[in-house]
Protein backbone atom coordinates (compact mmCIF):
# COMPACT_ATOMS: atom_id res chain seq x y z
CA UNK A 1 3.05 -20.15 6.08
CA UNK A 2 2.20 -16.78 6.23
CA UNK A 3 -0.62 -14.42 5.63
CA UNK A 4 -1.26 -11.77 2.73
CA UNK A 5 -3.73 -9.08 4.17
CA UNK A 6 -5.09 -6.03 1.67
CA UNK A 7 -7.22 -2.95 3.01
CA UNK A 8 -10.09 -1.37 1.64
CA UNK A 9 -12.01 2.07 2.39
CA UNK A 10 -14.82 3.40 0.87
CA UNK A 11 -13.33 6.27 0.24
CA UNK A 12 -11.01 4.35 -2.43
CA UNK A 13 -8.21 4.47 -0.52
CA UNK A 14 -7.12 0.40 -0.45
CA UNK A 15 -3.40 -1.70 0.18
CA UNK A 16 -2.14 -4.62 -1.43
CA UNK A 17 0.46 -7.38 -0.17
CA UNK A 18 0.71 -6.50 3.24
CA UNK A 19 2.12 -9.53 5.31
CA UNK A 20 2.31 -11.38 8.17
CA UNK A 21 3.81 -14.27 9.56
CA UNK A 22 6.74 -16.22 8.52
CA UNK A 23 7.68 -17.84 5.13
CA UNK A 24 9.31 -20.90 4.43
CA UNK A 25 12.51 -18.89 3.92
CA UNK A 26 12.29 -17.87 7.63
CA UNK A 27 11.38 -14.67 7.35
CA UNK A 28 9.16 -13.37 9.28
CA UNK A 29 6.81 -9.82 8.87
CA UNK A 30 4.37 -8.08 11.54
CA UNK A 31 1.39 -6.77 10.18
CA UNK A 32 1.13 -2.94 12.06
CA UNK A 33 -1.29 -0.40 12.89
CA UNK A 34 -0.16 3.17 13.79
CA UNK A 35 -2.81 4.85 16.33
CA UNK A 36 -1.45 8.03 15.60
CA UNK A 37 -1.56 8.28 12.05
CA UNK A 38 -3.96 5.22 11.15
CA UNK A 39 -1.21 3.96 8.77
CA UNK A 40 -0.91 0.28 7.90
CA UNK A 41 1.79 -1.48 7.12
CA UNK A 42 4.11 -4.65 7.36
CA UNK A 43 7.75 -4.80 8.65
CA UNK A 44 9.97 -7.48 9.14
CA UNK A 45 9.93 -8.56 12.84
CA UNK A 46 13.71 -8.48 13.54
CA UNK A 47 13.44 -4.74 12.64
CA UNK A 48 14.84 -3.34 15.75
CA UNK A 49 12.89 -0.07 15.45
CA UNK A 50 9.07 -0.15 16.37
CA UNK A 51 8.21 3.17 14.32
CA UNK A 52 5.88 4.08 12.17
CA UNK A 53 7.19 4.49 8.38
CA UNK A 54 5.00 6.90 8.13
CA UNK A 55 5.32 9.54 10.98
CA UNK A 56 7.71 7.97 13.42
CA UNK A 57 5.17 7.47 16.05
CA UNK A 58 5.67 4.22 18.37
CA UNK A 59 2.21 4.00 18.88
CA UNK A 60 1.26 0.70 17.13
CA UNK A 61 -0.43 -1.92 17.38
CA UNK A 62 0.07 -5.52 15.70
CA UNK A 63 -2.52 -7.06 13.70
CA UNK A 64 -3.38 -10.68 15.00
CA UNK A 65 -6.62 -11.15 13.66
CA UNK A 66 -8.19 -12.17 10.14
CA UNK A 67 -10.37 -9.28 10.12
CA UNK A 68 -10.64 -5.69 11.59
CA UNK A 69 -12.00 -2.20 10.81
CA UNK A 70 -9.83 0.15 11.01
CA UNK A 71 -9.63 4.24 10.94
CA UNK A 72 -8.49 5.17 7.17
CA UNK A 73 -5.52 7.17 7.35
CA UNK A 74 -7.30 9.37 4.04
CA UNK A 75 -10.82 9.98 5.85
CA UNK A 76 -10.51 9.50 9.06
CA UNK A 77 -13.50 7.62 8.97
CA UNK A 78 -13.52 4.05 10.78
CA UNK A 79 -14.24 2.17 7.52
CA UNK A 80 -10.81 0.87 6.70
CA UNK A 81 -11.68 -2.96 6.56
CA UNK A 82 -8.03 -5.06 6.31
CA UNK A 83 -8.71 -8.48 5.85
CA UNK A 84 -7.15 -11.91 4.45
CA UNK A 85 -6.23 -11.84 0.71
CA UNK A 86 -4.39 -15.12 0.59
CA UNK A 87 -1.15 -16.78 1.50
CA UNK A 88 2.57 -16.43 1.12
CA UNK A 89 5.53 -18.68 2.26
């Protein structure tokens, strides 16, 4: 089973259904972290291409852990809290 995640600033920036893990249809998503860009977002793990969707950067880092504070991608503030919103399979 895998794991819905949603972000939150307080700058009102927030994501919803971002996921990780695999489903029982055997798909399977990585939730990622771009450290050049700060954006968030999930991509299937057989995706050959490690690149941000945003600016192309390889710089990212996977998401492992229930809860983290992040640097918002809107105000560059660290304050961009991604946490568990649920479950998916």
């Amino acid at each position: 089973m895998g794991k819905m995640y949603q972000a939150n600033c307080e700058c009102s920036y927030s994501l919803f259904d971002l996921l990780s893990g695999c489903g029982m249809t055997g798909v399977s998503f990585d939730l990622l972290y771009c450290e050049d860009c700060n954006h968030v977002f999930s991509r299937k793990t057989i995706v050959k291409s490690r690149k941000c969707s945003s600016c192309r950067s390889d710089n990212l880092k996977v998401i492992d852990t229930d809860f983290i504070i992040l640097k918002c991608p809107i105000c560059s503030q660290k304050k961009l809290e991604v946490g568990i919103a649920g479950k998916w399979d």
